[in-house]
Protein backbone atom coordinates (compact mmCIF):
# COMPACT_ATOMS: atom_id res chain seq x y z
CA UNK A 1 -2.50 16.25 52.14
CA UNK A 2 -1.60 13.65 49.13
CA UNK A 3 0.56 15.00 46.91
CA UNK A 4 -1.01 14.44 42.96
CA UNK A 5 -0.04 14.26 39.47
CA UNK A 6 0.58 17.29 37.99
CA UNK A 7 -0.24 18.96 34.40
CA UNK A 8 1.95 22.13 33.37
CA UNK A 9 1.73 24.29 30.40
CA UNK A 10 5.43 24.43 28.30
CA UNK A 11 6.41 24.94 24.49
CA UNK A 12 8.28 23.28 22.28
CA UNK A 13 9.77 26.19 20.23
CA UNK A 14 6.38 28.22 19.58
CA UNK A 15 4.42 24.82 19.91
CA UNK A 16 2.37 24.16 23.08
CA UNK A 17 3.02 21.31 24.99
CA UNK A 18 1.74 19.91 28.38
CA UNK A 19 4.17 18.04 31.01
CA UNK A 20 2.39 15.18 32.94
CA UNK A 21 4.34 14.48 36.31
CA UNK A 22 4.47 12.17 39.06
CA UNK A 23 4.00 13.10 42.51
CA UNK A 24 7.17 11.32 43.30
CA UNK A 25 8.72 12.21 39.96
CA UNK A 26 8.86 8.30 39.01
CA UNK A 27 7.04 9.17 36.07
CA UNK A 28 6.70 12.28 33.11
CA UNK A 29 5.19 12.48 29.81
CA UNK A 30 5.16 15.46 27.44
CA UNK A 31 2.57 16.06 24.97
CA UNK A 32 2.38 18.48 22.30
CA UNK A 33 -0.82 20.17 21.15
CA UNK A 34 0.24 19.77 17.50
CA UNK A 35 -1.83 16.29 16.78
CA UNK A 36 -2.41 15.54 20.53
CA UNK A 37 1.69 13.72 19.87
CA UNK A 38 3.41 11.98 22.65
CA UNK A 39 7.14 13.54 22.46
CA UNK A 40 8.33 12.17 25.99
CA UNK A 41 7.39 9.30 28.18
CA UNK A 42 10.04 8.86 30.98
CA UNK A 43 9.70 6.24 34.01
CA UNK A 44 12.11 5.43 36.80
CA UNK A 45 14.17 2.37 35.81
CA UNK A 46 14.19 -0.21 38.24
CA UNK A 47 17.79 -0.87 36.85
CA UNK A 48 19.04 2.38 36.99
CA UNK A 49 16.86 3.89 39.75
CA UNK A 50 16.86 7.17 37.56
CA UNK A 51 14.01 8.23 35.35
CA UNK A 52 14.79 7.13 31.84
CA UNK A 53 13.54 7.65 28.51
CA UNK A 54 11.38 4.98 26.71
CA UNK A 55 10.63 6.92 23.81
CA UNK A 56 12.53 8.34 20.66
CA UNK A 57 9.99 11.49 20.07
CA UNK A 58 10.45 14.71 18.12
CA UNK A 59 13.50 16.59 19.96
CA UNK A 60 12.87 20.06 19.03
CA UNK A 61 9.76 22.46 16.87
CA UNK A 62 11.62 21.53 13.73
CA UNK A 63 11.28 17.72 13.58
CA UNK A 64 7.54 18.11 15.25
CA UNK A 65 6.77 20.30 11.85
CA UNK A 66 8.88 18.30 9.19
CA UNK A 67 6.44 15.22 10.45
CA UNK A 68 10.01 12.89 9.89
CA UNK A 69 9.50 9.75 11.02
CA UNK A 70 5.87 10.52 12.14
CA UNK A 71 7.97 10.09 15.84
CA UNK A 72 4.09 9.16 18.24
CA UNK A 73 1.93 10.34 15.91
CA UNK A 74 -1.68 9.23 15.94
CA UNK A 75 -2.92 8.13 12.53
CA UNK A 76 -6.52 8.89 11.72
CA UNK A 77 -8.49 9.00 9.33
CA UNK A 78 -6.30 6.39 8.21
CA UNK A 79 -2.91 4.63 9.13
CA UNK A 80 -0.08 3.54 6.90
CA UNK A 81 -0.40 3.98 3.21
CA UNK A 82 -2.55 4.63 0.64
CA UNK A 83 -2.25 2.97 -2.88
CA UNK A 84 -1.30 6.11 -5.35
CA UNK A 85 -3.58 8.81 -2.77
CA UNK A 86 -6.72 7.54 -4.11
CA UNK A 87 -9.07 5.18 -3.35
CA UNK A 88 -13.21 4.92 -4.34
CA UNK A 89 -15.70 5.44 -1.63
CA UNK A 90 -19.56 5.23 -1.91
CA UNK A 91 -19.13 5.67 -5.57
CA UNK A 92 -17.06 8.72 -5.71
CA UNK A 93 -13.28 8.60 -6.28
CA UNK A 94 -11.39 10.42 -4.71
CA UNK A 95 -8.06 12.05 -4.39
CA UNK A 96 -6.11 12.93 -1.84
CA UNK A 97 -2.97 14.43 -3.77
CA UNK A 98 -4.86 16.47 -6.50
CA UNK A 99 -1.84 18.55 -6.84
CA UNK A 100 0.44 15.94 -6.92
CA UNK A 101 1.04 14.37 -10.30
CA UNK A 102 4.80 12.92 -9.16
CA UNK A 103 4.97 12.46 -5.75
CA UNK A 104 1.98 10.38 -5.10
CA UNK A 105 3.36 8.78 -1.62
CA UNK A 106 0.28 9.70 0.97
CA UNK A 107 0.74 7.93 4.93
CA UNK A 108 -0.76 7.94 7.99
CA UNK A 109 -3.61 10.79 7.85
CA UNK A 110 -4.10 14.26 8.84
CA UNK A 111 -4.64 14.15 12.95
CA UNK A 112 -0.79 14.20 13.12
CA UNK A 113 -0.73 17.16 11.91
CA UNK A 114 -4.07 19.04 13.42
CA UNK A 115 -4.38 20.83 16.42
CA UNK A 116 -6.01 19.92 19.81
CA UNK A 117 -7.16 21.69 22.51
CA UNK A 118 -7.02 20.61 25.96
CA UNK A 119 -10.46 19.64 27.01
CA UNK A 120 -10.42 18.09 30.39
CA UNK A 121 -7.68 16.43 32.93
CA UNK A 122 -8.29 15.06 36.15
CA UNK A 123 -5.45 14.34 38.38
CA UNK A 124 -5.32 11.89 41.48
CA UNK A 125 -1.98 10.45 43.81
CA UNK A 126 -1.77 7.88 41.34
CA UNK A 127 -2.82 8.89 37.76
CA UNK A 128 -3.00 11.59 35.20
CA UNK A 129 -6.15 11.68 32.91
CA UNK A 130 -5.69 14.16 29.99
CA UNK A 131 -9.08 14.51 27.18
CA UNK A 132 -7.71 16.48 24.14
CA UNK A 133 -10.39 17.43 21.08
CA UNK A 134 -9.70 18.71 17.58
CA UNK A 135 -12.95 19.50 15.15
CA UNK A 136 -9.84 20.05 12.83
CA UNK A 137 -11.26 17.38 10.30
CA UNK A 138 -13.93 19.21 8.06
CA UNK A 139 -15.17 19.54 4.16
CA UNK A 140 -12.43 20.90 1.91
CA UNK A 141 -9.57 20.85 4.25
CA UNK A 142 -8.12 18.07 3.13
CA UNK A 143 -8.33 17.05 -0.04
CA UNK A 144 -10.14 13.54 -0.83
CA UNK A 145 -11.68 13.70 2.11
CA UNK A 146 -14.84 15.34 1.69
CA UNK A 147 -16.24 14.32 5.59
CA UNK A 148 -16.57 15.91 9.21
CA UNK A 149 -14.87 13.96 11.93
CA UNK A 150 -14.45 15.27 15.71
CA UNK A 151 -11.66 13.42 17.14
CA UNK A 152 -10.97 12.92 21.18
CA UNK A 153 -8.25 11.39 22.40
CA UNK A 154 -7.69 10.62 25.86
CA UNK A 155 -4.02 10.28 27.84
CA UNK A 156 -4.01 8.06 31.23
CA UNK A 157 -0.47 8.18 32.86
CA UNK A 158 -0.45 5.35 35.78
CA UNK A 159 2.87 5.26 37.28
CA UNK A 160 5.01 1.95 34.75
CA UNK A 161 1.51 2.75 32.24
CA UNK A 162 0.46 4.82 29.50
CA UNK A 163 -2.82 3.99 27.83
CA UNK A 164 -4.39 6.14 25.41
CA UNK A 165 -8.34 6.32 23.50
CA UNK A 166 -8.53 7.98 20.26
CA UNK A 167 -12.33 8.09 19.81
CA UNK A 168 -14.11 10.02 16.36
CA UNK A 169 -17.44 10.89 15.62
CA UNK A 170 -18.63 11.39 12.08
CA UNK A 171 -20.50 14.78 12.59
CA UNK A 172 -21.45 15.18 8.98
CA UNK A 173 -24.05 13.57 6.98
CA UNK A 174 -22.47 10.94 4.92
CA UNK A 175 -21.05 7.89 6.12
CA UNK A 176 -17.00 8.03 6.26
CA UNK A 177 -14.14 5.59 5.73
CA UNK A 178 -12.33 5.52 8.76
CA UNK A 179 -9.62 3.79 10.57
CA UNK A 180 -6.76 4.59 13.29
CA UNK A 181 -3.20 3.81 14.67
CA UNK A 182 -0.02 5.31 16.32
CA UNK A 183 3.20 5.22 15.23
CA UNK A 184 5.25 5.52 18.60
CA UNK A 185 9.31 4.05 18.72
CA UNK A 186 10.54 2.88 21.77
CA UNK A 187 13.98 2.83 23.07
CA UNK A 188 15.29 0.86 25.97
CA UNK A 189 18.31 2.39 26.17
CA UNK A 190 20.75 0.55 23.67
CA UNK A 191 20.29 -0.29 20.03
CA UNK A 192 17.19 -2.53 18.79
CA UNK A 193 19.75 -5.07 17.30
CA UNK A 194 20.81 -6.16 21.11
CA UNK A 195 16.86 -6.51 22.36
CA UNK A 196 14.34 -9.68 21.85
CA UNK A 197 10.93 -9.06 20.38
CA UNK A 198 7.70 -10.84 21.07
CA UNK A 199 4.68 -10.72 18.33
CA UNK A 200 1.67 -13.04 19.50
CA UNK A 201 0.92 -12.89 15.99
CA UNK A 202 0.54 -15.98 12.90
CA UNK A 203 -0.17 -14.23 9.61
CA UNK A 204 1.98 -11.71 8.12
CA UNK A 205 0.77 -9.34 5.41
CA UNK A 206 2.75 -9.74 2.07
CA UNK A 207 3.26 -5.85 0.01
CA UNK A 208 4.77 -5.25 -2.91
CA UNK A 209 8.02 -2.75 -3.64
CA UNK A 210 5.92 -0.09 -3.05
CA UNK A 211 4.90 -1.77 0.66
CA UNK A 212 0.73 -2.00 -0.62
CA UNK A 213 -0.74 -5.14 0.15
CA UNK A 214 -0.89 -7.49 -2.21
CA UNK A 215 -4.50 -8.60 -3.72
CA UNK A 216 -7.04 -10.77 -1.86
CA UNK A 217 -6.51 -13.64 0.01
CA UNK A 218 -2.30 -13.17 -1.32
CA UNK A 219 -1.61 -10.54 0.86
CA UNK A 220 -1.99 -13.07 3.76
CA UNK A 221 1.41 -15.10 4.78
CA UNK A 222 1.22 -18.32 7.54
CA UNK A 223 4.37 -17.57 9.81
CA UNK A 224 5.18 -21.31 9.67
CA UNK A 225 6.15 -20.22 5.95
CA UNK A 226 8.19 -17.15 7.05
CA UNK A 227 10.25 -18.26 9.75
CA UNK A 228 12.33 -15.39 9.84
CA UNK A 229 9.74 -12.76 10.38
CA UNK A 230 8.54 -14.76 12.86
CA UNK A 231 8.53 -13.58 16.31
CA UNK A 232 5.83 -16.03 18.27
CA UNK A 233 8.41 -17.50 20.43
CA UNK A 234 10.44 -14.24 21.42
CA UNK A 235 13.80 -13.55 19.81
CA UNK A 236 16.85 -11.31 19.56
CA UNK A 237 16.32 -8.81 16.45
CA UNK A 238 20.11 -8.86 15.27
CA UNK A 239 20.21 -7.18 11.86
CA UNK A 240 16.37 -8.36 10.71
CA UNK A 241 14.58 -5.60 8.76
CA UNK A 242 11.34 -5.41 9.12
CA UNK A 243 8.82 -2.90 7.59
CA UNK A 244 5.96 -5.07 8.21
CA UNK A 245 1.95 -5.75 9.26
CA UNK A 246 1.33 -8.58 11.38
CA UNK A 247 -2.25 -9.50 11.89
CA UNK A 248 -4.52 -12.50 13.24
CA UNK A 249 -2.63 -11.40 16.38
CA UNK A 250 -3.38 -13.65 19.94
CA UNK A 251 -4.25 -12.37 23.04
CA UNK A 252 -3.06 -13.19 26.32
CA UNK A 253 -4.47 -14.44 29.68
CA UNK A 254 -5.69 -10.96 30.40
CA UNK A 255 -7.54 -10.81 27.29
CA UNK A 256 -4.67 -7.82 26.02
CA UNK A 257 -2.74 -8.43 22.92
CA UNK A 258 0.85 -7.77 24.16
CA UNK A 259 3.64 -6.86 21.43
CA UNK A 260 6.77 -7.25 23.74
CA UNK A 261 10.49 -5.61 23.75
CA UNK A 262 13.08 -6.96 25.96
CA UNK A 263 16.46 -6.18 27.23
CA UNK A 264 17.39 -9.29 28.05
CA UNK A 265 20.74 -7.82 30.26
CA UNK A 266 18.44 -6.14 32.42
CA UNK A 267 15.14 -7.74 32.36
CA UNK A 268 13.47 -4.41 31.54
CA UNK A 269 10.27 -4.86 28.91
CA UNK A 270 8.02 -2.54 27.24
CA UNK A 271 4.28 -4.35 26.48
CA UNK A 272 2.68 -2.63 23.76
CA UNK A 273 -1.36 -3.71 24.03
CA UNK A 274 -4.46 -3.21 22.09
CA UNK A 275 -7.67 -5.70 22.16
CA UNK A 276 -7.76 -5.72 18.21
CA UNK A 277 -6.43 -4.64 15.20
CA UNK A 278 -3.27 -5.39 13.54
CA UNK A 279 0.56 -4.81 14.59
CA UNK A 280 2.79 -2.90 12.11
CA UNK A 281 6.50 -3.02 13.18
CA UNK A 282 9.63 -0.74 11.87
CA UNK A 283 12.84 -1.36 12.71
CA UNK A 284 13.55 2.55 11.54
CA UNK A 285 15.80 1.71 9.05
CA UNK A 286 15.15 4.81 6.94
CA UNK A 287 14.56 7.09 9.30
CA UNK A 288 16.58 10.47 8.94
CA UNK A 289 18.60 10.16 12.49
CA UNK A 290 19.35 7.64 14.64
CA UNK A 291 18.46 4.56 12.40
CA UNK A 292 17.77 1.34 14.92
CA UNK A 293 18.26 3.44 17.25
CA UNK A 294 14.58 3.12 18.33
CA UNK A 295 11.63 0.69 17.06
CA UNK A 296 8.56 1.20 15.88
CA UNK A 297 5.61 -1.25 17.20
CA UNK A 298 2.40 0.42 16.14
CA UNK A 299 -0.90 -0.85 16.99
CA UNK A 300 -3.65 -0.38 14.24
CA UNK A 301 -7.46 -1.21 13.33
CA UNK A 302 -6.74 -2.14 9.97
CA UNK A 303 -3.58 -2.99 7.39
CA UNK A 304 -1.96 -0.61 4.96
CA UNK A 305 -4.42 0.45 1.74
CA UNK A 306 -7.87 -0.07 4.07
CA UNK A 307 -9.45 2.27 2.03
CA UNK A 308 -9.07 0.51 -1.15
CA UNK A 309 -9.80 -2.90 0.28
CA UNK A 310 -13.38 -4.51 0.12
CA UNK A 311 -12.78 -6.73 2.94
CA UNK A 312 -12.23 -3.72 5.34
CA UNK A 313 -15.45 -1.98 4.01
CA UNK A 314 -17.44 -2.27 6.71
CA UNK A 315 -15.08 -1.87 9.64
CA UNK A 316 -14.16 1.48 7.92
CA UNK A 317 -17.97 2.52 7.89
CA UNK A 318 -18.42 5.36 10.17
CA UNK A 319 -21.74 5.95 9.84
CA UNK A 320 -23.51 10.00 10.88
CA UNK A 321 -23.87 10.46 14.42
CA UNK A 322 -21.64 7.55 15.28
CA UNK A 323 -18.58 7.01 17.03
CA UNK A 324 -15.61 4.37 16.93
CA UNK A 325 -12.71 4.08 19.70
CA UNK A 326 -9.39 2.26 19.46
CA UNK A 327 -7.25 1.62 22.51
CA UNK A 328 -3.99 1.04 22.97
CA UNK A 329 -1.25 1.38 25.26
CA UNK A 330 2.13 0.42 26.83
CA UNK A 331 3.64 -1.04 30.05
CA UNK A 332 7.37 -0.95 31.33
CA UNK A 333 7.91 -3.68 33.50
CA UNK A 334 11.03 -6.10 34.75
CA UNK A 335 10.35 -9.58 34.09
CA UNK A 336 6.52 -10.90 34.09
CA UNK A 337 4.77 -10.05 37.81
CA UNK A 338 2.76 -12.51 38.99
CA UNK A 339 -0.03 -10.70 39.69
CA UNK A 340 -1.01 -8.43 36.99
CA UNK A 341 -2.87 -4.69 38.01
CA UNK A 342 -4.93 -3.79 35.51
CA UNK A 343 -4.41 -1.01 33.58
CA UNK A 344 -5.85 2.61 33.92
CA UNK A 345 -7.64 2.25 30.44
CA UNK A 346 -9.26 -1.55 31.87
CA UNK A 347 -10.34 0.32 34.86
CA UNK A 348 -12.18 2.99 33.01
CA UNK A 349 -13.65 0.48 30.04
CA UNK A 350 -14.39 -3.08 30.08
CA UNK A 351 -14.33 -3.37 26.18
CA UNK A 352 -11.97 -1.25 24.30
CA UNK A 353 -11.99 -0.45 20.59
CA UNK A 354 -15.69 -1.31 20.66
CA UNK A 355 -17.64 0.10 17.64
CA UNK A 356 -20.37 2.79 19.71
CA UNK A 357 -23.24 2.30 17.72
């Protein structure tokens, strides 16, 4: 009989978690319950021949709770920032630090933060497919966000691949701003400065101090006038700091956007893909341990401040009874194969990130 992928229950302190293993142990993830986050994702190197970690996750209950970092968390309702916690929707303004009146820094949404319950998994000799749902996202539990959103998101674990689905349905009766993301770092290993980085990507998005956006048609930066943020043709990282959104992004042959890390001693990569979006990258030089230790490349549908931009109105739109999916996902690989599989997420969806309407 063929031996399977296997799902086992585990905590984290007192937080649930799930551990997703290989047959052959070539391959292990470890999710937590606590906003459906990806703490582990290990694969066997091909230059080591051991299983190696290509994530910098939450280490322990304590950082998973403190939210530091926001280490693989998936961002929904919205991703990134947004200007002062408020923003005007459908006429109504609205505020989503009402008892805030210093500290008025608001980031990445609540789904981090909410928990999921294990819906479905399905297990084969060659993949892991996990379904985890939260109706965490209701009327008055967050403040300024007066709407009703069921949220799936789906795990596939495919041997080198991890692709993931977060899909939400507006179950309420008003139309709701929404957008998503995920905010994973990935490590190959030795520090960021040594690696190259590949963005298929020509416009970068211009902030202020405060990293919002600027106004309009401002906000948007030709490469060719910001050579050293520019990461078309791939190059070594050295000491660049970057805290940035990257957008009018390019895909490849395969039709996948590929955001790429390299060790160029080794060959190894990690190809971060979506099919739309935006690409916001982090070199983690803030971050409360291990600064460059790890980088951030986080695909999401829309730029920092969404909610307060008209031009994003009606990608934002979830309307009652409808449902919007983003995928995304990432591929460890040495060198470029020449024939490409596709992923488990292509197998299961011709069109990711489709609006279901």
């Amino acid at each position: 009989m063929t031996a399977e992928y296997r799902i086992a229950e585990n905590r984290l302190g007192g937080e649930p978690t799930l551990v997703v293993s290989a047959p052959d142990g070539s391959a292990r993830a470890v999710l937590s319950l606590r906003g459906a986050t990806l703490l582990s994702w290990q694969v066997t190197s091909e230059a080591t021949g051991r299983l190696t970690e290509l994530t910098d996750g939450y280490r322990d209950e304590k950082e998973l709770l403190s939210q530091d970092g926001v280490r693989a968390g998936l961002l929904a309702p919205f991703p990134n920032r947004v200007a002062d916690a408020r923003y005007l929707y459908d006429g109504r303004d609205h505020d989503l630090l009402p008892d805030h009146p210093g500290d008025r820094l608001i980031y990445h949404g609540f789904a981090r933060e909410t928990p999921f319950e294990l819906a479905h998994a399905t297990t084969t000799a060659d993949s892991a497919r996990l379904i985890l749902r939260t109706t965490g996202i209701r009327p008055g539990r967050y403040p300024g966000y007066p709407f009703a959103i069921d949220l799936t998101v789906e795990y596939a674990l495919s041997g080198s691949e991890l692709a993931i689905e977060i899909r939400a349905t507006n179950v309420g009766d008003s139309t709701a701003p929404y957008a998503a993301g995920w905010h994973p770092y990935f490590t190959l290993s030795r520090p960021i400065d040594d690696l190259t980085l590949h963005i298929p990507a020509h416009t970068l998005i211009r902030t202020d101090a405060s990293l919002i956006p600027l106004p309009g048609e401002d906000a948007l930066l030709s490469l060719d006038d910001c050579l050293g943020m520019d990461f078309r043709t791939p190059k070594r990282l050295g000491d660049t700091v970057i805290d940035a959104c990257y957008a009018d992004l390019t895909p490849g042959p395969a039709g996948r956007i590929e955001t790429v890390l390299t060790d160029p001693a080794t060959g190894e990569e990690l190809r971060v893909w979506q099919h739309s979006g935006y690409m916001h990258v982090f070199t983690g030089d803030t971050l409360a341990r291990d600064r460059r230790a790890a980088i951030a490349l986080e695909p999401v549908e829309t730029i920092t401040d969404a909610f307060n931009r008209p031009e994003h109105a009606a990608t934002l739109a979830l309307e009652p009874g409808r449902s919007s999916a983003f995928a995304f996902g990432v591929e460890y690989a040495v060198g470029r194969p020449q024939d490409r599989h596709p992923s488990v997420g292509a197998i299961r969806r011709a069109a990711d990130d489709r609006r279901v309407r």
